[in-house]
Protein backbone atom coordinates (compact mmCIF):
# COMPACT_ATOMS: atom_id res chain seq x y z
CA UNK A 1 67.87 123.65 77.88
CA UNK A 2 68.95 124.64 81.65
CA UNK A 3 69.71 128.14 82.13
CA UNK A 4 73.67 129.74 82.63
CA UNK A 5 72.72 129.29 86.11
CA UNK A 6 72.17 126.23 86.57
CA UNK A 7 74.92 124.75 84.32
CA UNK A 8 77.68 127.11 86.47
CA UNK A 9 76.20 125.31 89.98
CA UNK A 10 76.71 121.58 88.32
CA UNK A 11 80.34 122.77 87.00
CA UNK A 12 81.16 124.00 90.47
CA UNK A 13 79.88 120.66 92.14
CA UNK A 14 81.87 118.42 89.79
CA UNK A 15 84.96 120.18 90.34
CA UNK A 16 84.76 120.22 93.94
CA UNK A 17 84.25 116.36 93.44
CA UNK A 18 87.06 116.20 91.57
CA UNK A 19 89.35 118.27 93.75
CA UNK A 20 88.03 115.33 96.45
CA UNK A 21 88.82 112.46 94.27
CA UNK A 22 92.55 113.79 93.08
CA UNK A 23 93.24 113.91 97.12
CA UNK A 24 92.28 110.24 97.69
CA UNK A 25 94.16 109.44 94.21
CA UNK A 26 96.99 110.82 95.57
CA UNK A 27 96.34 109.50 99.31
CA UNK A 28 96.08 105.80 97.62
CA UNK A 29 99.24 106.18 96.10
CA UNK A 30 101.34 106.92 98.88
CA UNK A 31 99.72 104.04 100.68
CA UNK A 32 100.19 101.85 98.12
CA UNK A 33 104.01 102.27 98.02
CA UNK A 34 104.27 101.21 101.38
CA UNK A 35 101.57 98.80 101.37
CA UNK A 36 103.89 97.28 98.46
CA UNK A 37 106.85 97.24 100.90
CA UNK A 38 105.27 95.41 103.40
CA UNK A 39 104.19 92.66 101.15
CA UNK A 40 107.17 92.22 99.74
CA UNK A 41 109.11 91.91 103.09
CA UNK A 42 106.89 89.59 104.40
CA UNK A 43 107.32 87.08 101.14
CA UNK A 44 110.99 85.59 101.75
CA UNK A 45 109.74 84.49 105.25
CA UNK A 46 106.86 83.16 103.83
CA UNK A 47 108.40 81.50 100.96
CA UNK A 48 111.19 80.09 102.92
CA UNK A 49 108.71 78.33 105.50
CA UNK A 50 106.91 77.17 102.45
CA UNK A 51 110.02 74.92 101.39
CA UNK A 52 110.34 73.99 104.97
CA UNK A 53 106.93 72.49 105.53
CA UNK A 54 107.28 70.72 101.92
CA UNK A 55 110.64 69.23 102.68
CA UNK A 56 109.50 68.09 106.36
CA UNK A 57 107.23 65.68 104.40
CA UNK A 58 110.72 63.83 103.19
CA UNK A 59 112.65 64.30 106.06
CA UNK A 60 110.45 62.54 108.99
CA UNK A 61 107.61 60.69 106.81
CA UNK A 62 106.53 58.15 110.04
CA UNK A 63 105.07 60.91 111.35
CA UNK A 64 102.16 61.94 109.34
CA UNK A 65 100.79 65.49 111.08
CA UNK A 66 96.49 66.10 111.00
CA UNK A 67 97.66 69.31 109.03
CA UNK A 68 98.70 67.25 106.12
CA UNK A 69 96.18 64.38 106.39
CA UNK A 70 93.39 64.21 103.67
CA UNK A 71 90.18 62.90 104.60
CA UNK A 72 86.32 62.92 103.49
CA UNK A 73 84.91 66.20 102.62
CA UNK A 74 81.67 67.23 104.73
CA UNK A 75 82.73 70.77 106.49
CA UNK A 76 84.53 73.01 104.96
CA UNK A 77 86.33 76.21 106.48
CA UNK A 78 86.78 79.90 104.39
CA UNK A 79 88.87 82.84 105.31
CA UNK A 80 87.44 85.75 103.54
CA UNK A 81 89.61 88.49 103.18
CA UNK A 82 88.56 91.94 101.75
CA UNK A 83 89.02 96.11 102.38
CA UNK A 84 87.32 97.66 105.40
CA UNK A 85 86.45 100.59 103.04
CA UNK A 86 85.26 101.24 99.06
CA UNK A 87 86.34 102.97 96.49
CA UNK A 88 88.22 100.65 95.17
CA UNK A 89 86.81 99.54 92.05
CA UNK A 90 85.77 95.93 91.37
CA UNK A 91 88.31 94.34 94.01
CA UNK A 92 85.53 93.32 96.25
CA UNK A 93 83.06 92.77 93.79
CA UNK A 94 85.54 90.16 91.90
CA UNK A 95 86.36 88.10 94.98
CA UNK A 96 82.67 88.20 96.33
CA UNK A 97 81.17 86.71 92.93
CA UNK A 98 83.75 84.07 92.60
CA UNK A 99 83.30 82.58 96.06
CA UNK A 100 79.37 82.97 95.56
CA UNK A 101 80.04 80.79 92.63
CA UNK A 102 82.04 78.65 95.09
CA UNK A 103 79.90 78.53 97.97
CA UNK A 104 76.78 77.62 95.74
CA UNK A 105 78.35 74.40 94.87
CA UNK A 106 79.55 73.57 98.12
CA UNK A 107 76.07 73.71 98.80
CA UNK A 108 74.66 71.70 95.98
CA UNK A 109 77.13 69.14 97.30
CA UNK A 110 75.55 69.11 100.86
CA UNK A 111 78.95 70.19 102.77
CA UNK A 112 78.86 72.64 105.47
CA UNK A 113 80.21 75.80 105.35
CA UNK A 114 82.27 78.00 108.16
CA UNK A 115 83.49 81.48 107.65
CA UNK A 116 86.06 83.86 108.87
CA UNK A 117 85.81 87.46 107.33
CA UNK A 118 88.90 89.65 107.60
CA UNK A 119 87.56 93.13 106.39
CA UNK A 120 83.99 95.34 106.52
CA UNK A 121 83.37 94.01 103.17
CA UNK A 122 83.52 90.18 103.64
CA UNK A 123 81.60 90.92 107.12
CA UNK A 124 78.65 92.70 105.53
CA UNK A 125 78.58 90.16 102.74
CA UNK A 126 79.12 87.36 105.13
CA UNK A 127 76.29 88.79 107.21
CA UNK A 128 73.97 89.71 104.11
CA UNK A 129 74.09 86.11 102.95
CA UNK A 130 73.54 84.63 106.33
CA UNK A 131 76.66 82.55 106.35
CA UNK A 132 78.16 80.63 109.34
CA UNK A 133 80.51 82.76 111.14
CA UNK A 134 82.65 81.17 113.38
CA UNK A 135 85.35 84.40 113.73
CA UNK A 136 86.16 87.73 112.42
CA UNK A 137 88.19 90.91 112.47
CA UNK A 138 87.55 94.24 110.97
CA UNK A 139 89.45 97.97 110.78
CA UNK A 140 93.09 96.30 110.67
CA UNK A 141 94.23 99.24 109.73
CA UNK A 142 96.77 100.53 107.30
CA UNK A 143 99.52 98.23 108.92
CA UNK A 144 98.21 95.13 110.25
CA UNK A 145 99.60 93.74 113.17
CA UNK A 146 100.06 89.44 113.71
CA UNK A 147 98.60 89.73 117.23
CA UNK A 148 95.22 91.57 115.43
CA UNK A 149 94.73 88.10 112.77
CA UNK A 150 96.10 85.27 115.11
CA UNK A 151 92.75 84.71 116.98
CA UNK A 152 90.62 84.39 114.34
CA UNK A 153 93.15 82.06 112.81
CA UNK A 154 93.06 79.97 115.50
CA UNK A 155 89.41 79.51 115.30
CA UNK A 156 89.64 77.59 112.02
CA UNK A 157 93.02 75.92 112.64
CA UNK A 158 91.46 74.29 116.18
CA UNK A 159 88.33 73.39 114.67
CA UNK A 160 89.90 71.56 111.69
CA UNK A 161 92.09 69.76 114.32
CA UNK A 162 89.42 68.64 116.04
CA UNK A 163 87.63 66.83 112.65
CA UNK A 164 84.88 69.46 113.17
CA UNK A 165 85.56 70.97 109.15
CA UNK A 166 88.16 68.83 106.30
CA UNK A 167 89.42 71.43 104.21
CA UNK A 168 90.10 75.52 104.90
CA UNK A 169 90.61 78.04 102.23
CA UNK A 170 91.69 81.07 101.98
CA UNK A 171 89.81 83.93 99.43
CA UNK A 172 92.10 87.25 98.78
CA UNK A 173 93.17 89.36 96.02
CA UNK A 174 96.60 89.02 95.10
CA UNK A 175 99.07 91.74 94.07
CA UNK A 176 100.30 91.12 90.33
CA UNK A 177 101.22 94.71 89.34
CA UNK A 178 99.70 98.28 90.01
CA UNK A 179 97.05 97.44 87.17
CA UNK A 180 96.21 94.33 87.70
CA UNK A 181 95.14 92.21 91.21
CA UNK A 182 94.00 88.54 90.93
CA UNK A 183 91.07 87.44 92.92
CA UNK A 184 92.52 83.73 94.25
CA UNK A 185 91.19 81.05 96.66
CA UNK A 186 93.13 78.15 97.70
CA UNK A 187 93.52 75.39 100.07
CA UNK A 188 95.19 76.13 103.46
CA UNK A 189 94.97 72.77 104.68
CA UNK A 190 95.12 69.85 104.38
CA UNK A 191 98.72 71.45 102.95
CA UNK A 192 99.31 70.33 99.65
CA UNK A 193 101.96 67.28 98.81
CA UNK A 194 104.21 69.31 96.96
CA UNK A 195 105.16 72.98 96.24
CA UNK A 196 103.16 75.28 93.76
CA UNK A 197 106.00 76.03 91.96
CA UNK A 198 108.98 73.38 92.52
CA UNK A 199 112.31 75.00 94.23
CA UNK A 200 115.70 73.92 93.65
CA UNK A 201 116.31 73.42 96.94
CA UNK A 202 113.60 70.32 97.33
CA UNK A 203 115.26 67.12 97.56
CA UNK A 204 112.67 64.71 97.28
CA UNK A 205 114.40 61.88 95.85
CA UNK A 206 116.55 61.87 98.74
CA UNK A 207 114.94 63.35 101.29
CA UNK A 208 116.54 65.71 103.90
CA UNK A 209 117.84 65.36 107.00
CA UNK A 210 116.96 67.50 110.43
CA UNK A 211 117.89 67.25 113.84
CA UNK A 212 115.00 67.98 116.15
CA UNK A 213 114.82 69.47 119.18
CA UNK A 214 112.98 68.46 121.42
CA UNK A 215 110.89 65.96 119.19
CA UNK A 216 109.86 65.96 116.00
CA UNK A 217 106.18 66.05 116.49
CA UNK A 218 106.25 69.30 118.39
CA UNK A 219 108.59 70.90 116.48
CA UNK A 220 106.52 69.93 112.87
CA UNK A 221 103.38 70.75 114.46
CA UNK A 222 104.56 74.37 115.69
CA UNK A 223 106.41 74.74 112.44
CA UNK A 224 103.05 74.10 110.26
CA UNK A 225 100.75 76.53 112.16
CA UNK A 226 103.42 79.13 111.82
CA UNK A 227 103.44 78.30 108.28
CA UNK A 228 99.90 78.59 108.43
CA UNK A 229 99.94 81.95 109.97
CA UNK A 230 102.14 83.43 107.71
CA UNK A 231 100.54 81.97 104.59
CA UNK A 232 97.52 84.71 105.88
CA UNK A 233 99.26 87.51 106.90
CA UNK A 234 100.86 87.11 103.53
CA UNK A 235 97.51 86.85 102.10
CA UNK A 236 96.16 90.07 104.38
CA UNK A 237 99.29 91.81 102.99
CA UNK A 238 98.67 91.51 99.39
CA UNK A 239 95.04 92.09 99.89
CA UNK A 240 95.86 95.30 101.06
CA UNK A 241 98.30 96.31 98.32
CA UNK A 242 95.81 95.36 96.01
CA UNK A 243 93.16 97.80 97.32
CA UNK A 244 95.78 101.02 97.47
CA UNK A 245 96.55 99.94 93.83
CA UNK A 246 92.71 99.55 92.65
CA UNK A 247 91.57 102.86 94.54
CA UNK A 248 94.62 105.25 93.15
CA UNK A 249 93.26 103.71 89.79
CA UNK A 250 89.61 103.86 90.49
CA UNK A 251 90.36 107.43 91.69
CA UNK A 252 92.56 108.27 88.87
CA UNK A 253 89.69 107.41 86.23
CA UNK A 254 87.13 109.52 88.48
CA UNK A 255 88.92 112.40 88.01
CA UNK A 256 89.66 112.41 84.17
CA UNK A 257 85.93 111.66 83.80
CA UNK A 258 85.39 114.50 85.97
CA UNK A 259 87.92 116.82 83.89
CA UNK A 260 85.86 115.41 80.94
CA UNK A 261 82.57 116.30 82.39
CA UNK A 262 83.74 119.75 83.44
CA UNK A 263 84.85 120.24 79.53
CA UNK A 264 81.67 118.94 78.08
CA UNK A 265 79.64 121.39 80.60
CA UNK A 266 81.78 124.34 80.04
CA UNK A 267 81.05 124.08 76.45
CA UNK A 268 77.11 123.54 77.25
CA UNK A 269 77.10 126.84 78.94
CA UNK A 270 79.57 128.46 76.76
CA UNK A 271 76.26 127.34 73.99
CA UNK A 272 73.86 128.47 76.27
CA UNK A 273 75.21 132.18 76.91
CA UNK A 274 75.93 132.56 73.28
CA UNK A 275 72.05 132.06 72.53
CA UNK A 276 71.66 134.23 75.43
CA UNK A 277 73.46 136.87 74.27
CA UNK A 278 72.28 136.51 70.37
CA UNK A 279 68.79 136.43 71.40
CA UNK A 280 69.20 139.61 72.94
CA UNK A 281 70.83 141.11 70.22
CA UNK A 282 67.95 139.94 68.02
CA UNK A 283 65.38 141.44 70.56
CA UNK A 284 67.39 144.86 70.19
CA UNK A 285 67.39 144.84 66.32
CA UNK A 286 64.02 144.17 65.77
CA UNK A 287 63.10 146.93 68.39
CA UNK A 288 64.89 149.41 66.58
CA UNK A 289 63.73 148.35 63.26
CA UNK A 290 59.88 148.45 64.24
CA UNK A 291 61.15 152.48 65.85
């Protein structure tokens, strides 16, 4: 059995590593609050150009954009988006293994891969795996800018207008409460027919009718890269809730095992001196009794 000394040294480390994980506990939840506030104001923008780009379908169908034009599957395009830092619990590892499982079949079925990582993580992964990276961007900070994302963007937008990849996706971790955070990957483009979830402001029966200024193909072609866009700042913006939520949680749980650890020590040593003290006591008696 280790001695009082020892025992006081590893109850004095684990509380100092708990005093350390309470601050970024507490850190990660004042993040997250506004990390949550940011997502949230950028979804009405988002969902409204959503409808938009869906109804545009209905409203000018002679003219059939490349952005909504399926074709044959060879080359496929990923945007990767994960945390620049750890800490945070399985977020990374979640999103990682699913689009391992992903990228392995890609593979079996001979298409080519191209890869954006937004984030450390996804970059080192990216990297580790000796992926093809076309673009990336990492230390976006705690509030991402448009102007910081819209490069690498572009990178995957241009070379699926060009014919050189058929299908982009995006891989995140969406936001579902401070608990949970879904690891999702979807298709960017080709954009799909018809809304995920249909709004009752869709007319497709009848179509709608827009006035465009000055043409329609400039206007729909502008409209779906801004759509686009904000579809992945969205996606950065969740992301980013999620990790604040799964680090205040992943802290939170570091520090009651720590309290637990602390308790279960204390009593170890609390043990240990009491043998201490009662083998000294026995050393004493027996002294006197032999005197």
């Amino acid at each position: 059995m280790a001695g009082t000394k020892e025992i006081r040294n590893k109850i004095k480390s684990v509380q100092n590593t708990r005093k350390i994980t309470k601050a970024m506990e507490m850190v990660a939840a004042s993040k997250m609050r506004r990390a949550q506030e940011r997502m949230r104001a950028a979804r009405p923008f988002t969902e409204k150009v959503r409808t938009i780009s869906a109804n545009l379908r209905h409203a000018n169908p002679e003219y059939r954009p490349a952005f909504i034009v399926e074709r044959e599957v060879k080359n496929v395009g990923i945007i990767l988006i994960t945390t620049d830092k750890g800490l945070c619990g399985g977020l990374n590892t979640n999103i990682l293994r699913m689009l391992t499982s992903l990228m392995k079949d890609w593979t079996e079925q001979g298409l080519g891969i191209s890869c954006t990582a937004i984030g450390t993580k996804g970059l080192q992964f990216l990297n580790r795996i000796k992926a093809k990276l076309v673009s990336h961007v990492t230390h976006i900070g705690d509030n991402p800018r448009f102007d910081d994302l819209v490069g690498e963007i572009k990178v995957q937008l241009d070379a699926f207008t060009n014919g050189e990849i058929d299908e982009v996706y995006i891989a995140y971790n969406r936001f579902i409460n401070t608990m949970r955070q879904e690891p999702i990957i979807e298709k960017l483009l080709p954009l799909p027919a018809k809304l995920p979830k249909e709004s009752g402001l869709e007319r497709s029966d009848s179509g709608w009718d827009y006035i465009y200024e000055p043409d329609a193909q400039t206007v729909i072609d502008e409209l779906l890269k801004r759509y686009i866009e904000a579809l992945v700042y969205q996606s950065v913006a969740e992301n980013m809730a999620s990790e604040q939520s799964a680090r205040m949680v992943a802290m939170k749980a570091a520090s009651d095992n720590a309290k637990n650890v602390i308790g279960e020590l204390q009593l170890v040593y609390n043990k240990t001196r009491q043998a201490a003290i009662t083998k000294e006591l026995s050393e004493i008696v027996s002294g006197a009794a032999a005197v």
